[in-house]
C-alpha atoms as a PDB file:
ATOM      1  CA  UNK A   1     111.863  94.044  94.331  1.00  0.00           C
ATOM      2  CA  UNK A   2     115.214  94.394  92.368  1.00  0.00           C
ATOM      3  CA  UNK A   3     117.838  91.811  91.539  1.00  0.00           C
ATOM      4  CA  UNK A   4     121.474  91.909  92.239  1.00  0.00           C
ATOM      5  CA  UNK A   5     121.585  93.618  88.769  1.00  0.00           C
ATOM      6  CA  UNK A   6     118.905  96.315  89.731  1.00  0.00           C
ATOM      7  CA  UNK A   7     116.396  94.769  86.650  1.00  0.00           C
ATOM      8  CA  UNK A   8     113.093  95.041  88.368  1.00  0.00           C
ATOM      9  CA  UNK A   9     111.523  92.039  89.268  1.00  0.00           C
ATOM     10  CA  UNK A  10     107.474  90.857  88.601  1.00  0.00           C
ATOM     11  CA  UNK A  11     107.794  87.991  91.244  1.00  0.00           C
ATOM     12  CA  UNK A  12     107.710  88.240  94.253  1.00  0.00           C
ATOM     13  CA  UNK A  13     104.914  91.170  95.140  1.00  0.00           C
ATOM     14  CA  UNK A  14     104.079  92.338  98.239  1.00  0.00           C
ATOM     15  CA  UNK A  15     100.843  93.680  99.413  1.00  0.00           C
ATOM     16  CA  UNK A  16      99.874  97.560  99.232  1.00  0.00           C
ATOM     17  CA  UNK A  17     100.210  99.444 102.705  1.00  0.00           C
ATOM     18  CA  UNK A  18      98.804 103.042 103.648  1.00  0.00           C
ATOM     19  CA  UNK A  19     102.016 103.286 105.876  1.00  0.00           C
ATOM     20  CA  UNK A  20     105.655 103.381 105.490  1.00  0.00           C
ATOM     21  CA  UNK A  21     106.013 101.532 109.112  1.00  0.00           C
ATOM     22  CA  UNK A  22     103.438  98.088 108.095  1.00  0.00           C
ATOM     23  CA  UNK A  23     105.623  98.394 105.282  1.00  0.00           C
ATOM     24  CA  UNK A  24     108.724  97.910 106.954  1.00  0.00           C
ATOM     25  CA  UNK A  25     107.359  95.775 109.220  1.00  0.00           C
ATOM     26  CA  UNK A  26     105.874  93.375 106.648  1.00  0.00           C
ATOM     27  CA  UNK A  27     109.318  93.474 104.798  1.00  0.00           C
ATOM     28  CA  UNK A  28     111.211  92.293 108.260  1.00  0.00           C
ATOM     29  CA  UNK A  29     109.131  89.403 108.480  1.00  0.00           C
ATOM     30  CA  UNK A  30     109.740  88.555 104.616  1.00  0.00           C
ATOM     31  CA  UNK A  31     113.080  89.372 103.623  1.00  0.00           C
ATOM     32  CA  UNK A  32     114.497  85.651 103.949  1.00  0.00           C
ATOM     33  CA  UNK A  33     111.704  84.163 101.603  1.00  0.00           C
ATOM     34  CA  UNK A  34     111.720  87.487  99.001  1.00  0.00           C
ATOM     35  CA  UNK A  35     115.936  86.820  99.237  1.00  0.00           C
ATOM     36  CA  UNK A  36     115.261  83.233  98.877  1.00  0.00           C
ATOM     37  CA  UNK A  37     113.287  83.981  95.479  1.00  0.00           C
ATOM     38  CA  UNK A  38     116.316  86.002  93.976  1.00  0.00           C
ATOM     39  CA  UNK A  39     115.301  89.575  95.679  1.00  0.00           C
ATOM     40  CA  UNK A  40     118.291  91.260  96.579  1.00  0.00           C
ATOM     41  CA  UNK A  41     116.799  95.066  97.402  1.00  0.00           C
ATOM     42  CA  UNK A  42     113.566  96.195  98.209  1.00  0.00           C
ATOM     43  CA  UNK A  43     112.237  99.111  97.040  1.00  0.00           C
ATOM     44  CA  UNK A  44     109.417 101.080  98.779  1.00  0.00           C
ATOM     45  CA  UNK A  45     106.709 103.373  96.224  1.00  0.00           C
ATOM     46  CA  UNK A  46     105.054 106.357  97.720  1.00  0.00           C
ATOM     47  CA  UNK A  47     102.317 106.674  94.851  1.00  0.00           C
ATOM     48  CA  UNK A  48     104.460 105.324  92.057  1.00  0.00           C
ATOM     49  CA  UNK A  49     107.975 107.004  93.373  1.00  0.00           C
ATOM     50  CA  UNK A  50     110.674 105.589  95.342  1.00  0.00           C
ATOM     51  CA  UNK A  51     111.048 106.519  98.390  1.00  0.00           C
ATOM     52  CA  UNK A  52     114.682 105.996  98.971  1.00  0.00           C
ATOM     53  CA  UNK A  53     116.396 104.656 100.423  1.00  0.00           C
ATOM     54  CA  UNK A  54     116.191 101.102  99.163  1.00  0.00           C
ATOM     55  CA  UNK A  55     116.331  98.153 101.400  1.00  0.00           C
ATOM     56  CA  UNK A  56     119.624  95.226 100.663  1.00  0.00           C
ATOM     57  CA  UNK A  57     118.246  91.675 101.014  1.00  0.00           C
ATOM     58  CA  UNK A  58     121.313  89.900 101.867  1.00  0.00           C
ATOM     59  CA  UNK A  59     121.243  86.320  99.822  1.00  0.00           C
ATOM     60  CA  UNK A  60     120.335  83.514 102.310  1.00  0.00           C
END
């Protein structure tokens, strides 16, 4: 998760998935809380890399 500056954030996590769609899915039902914590974009990892392209939280 990113700020609205881009500085990575430690807080909030989410959990590991093995696919991009429980992923997505898991982010959908989260996205108000994580924006709600100061989250602004979501960014997925593939191994360690981004897999683009990142995800806007809108502020809530």
């Amino acid at each position: 998760m990113l700020d609205d500056t881009g500085v990575e954030l430690d807080r909030p996590s989410s959990p590991v998935f093995t696919a991009r769609f429980d992923a997505e899915t898991w982010l959908g039902e989260h996205w108000r809380g994580l924006s709600a914590q100061g989250a602004r974009t979501a960014r997925l990892l593939h191994e360690g890399e981004p897999v683009p392209p990142d995800v806007p939280l809108p502020a809530v």
